[in-house]
PDB file of N, CA and C in Angstrom:
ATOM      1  N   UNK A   1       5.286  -5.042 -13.155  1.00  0.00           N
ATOM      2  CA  UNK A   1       4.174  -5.665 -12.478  1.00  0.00           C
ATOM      3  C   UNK A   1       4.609  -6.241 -11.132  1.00  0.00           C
ATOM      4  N   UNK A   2       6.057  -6.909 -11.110  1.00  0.00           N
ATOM      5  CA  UNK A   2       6.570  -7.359 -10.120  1.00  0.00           C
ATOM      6  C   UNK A   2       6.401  -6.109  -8.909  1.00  0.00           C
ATOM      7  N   UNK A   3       7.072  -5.120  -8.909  1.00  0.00           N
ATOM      8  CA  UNK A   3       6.509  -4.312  -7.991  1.00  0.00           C
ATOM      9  C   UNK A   3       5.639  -3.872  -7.482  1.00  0.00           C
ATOM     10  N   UNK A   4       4.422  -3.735  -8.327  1.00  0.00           N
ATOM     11  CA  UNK A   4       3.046  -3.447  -7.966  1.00  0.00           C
ATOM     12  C   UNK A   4       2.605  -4.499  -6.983  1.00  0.00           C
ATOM     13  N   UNK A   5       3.153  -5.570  -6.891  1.00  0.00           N
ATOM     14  CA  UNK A   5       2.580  -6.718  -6.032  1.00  0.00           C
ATOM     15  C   UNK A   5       3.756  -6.720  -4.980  1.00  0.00           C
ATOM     16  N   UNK A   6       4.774  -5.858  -5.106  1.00  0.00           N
ATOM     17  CA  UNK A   6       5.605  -6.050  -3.670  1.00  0.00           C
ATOM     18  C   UNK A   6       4.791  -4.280  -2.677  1.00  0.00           C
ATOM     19  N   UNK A   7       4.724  -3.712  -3.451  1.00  0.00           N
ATOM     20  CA  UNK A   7       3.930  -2.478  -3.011  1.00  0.00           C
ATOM     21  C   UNK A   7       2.694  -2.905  -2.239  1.00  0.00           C
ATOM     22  N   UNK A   8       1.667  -3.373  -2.986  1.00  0.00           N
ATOM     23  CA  UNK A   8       1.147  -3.699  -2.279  1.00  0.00           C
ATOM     24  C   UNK A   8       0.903  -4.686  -1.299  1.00  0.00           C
ATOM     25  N   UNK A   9       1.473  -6.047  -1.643  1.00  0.00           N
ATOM     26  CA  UNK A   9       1.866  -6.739   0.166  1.00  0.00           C
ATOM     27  C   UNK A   9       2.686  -5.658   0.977  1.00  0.00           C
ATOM     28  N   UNK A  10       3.423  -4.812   0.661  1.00  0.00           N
ATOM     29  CA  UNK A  10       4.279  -4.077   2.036  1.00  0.00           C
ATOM     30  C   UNK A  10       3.211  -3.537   2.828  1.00  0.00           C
ATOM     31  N   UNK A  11       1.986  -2.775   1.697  1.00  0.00           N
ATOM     32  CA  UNK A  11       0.599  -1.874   2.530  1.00  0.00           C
ATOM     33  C   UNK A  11      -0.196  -3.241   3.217  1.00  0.00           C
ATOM     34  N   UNK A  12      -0.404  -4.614   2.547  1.00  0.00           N
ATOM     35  CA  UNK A  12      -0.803  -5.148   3.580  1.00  0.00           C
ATOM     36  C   UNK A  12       0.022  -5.102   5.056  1.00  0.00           C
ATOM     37  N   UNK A  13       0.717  -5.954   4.801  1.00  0.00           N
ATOM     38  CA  UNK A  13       1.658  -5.941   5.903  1.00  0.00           C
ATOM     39  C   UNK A  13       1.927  -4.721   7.382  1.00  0.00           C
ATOM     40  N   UNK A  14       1.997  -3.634   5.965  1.00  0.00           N
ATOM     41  CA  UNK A  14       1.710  -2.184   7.358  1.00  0.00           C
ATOM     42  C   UNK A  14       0.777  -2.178   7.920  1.00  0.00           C
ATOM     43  N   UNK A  15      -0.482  -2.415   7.015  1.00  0.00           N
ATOM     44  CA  UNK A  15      -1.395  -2.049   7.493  1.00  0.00           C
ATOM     45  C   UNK A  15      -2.207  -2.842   8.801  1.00  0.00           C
ATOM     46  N   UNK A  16      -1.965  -4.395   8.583  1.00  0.00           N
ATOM     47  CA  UNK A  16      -2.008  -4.917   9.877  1.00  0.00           C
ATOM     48  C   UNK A  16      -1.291  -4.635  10.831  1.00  0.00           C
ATOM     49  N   UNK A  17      -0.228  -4.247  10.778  1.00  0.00           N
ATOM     50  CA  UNK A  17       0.722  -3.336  11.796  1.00  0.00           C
ATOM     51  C   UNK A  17       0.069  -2.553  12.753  1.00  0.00           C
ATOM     52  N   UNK A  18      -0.728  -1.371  11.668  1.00  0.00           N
ATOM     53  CA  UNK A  18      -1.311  -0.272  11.910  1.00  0.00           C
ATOM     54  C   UNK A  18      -2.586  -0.681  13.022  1.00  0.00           C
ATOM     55  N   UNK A  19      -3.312  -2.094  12.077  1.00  0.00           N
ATOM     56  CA  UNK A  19      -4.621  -2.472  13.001  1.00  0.00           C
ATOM     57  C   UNK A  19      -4.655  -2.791  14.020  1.00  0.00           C
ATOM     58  N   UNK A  20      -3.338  -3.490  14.473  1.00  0.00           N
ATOM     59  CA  UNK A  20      -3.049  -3.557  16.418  1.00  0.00           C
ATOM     60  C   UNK A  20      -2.861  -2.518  16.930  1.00  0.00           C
ATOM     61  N   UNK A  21      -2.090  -1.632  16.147  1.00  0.00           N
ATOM     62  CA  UNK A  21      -1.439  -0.447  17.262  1.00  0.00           C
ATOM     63  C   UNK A  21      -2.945   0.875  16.543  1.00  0.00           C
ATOM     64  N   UNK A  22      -4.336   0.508  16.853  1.00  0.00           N
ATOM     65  CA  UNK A  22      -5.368   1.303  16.704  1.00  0.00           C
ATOM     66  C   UNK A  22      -5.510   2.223  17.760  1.00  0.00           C
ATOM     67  N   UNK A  23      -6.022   1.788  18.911  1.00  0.00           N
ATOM     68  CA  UNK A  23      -6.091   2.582  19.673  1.00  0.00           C
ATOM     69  C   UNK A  23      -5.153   3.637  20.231  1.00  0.00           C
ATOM     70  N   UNK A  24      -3.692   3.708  19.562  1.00  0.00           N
ATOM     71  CA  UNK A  24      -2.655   4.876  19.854  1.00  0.00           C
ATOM     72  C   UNK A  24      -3.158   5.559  18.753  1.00  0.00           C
ATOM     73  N   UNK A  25      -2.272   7.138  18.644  1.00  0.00           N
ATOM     74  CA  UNK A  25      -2.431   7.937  17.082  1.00  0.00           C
ATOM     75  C   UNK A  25      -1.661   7.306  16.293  1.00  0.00           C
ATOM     76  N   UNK A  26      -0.728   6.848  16.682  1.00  0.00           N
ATOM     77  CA  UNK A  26       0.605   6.423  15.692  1.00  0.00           C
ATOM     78  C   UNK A  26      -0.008   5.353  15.084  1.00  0.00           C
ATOM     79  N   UNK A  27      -1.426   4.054  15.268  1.00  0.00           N
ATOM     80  CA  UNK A  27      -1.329   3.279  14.476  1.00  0.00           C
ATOM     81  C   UNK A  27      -2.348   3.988  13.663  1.00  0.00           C
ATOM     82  N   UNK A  28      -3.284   4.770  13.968  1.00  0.00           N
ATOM     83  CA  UNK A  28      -4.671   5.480  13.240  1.00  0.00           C
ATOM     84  C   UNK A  28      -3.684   5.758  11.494  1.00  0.00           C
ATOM     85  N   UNK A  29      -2.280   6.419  11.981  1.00  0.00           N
ATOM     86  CA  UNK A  29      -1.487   6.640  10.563  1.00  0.00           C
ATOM     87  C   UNK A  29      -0.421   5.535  10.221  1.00  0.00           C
ATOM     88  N   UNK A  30      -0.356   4.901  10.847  1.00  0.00           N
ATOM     89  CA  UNK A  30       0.362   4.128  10.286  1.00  0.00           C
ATOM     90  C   UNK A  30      -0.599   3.003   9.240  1.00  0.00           C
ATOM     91  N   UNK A  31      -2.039   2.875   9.789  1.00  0.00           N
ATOM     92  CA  UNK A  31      -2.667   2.143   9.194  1.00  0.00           C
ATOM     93  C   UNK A  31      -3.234   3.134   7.682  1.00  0.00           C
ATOM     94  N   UNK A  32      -3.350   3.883   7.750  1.00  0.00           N
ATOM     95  CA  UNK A  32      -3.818   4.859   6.694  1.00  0.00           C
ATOM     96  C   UNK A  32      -2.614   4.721   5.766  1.00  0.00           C
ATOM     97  N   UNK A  33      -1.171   4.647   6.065  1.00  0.00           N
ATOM     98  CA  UNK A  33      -0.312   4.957   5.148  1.00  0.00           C
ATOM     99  C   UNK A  33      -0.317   3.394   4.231  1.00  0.00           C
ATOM    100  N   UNK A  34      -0.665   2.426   5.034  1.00  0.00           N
ATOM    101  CA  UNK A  34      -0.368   0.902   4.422  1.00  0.00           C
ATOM    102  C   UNK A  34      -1.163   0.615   3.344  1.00  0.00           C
ATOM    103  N   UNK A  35      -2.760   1.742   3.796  1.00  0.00           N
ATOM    104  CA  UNK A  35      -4.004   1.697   2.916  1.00  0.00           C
ATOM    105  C   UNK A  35      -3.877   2.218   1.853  1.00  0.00           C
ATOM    106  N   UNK A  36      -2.740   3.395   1.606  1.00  0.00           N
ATOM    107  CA  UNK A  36      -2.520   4.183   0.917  1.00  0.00           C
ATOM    108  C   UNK A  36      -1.647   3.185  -0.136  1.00  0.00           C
ATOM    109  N   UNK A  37      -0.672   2.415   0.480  1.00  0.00           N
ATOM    110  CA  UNK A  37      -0.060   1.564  -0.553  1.00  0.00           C
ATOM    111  C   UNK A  37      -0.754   0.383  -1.049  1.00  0.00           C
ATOM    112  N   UNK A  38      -1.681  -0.031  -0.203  1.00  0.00           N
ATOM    113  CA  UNK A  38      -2.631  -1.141  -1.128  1.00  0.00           C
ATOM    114  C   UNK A  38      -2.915  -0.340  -2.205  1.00  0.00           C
ATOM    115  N   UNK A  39      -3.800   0.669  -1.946  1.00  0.00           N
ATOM    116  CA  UNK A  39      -4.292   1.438  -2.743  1.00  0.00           C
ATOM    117  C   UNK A  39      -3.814   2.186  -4.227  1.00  0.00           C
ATOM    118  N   UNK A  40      -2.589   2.452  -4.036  1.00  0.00           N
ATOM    119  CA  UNK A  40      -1.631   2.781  -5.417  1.00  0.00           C
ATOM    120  C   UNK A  40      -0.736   1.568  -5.673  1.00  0.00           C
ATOM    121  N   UNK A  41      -0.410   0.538  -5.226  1.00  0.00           N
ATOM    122  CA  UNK A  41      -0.245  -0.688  -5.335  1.00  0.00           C
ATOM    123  C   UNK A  41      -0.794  -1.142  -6.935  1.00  0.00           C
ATOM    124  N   UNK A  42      -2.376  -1.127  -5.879  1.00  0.00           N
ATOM    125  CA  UNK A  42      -3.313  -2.003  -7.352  1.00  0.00           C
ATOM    126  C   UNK A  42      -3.773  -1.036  -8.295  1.00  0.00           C
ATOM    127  N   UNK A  43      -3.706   0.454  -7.963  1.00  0.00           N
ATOM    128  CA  UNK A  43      -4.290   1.495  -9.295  1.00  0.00           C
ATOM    129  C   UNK A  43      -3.048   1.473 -10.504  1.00  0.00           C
ATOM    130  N   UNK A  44      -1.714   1.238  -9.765  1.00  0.00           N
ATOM    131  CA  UNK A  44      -0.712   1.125 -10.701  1.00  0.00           C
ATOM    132  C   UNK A  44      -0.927   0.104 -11.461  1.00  0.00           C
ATOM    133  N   UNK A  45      -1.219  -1.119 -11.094  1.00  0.00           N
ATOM    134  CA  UNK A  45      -1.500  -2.360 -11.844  1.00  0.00           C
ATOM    135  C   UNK A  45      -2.416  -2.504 -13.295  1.00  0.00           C
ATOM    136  N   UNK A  46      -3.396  -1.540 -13.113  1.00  0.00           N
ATOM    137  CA  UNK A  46      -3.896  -1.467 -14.251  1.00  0.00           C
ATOM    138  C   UNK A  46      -3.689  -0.062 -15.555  1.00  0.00           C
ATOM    139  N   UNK A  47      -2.730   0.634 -14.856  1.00  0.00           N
ATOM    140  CA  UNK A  47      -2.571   1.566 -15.506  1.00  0.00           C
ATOM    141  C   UNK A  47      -1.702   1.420 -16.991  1.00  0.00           C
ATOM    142  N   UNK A  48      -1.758   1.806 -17.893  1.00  0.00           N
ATOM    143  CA  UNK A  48      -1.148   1.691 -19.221  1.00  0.00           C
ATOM    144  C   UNK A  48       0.332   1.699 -19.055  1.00  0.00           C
ATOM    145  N   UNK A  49       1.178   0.738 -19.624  1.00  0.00           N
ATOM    146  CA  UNK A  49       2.484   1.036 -19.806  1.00  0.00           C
ATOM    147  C   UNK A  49       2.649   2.196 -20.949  1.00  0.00           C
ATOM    148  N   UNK A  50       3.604   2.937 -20.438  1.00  0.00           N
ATOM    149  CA  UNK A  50       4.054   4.357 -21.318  1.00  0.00           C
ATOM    150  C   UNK A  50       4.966   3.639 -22.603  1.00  0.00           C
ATOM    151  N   UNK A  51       5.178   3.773 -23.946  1.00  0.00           N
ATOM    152  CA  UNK A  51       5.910   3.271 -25.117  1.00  0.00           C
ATOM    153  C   UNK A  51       7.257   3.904 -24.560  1.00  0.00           C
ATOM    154  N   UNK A  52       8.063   3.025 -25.238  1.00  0.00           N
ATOM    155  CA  UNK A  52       9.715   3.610 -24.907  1.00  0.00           C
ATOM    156  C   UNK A  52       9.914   3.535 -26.283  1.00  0.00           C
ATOM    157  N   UNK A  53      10.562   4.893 -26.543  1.00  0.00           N
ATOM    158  CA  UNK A  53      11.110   5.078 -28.152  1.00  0.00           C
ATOM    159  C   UNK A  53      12.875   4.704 -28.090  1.00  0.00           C
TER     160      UNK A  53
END
């Protein structure tokens, strides 16, 4: 769980990165990639832990 919450602050973090540097191409993706880690960030969070045998 600890990671799921460092994952996703890093996509915050990029992603405001991304929101200054908008008007270049480089932030249009840099902001998409940060969104991308909010985004699997928090889908990981609720996903089922797998059993370990």
């Amino acid at each position: 769980m600890t990671a799921n919450w460092i994952v996703t602050i890093l996509g915050i973090i990029v992603s405001i990165l991304g929101y200054y540097l908008t008007p270049n191409a480089w932030g249009y993706g840099i902001l998409g990639f940060g969104i991308a880690h909010i985004l699997l960030g928090i889908i990981d969070m609720f996903r089922r832990p797998s059993s370990v045998r």
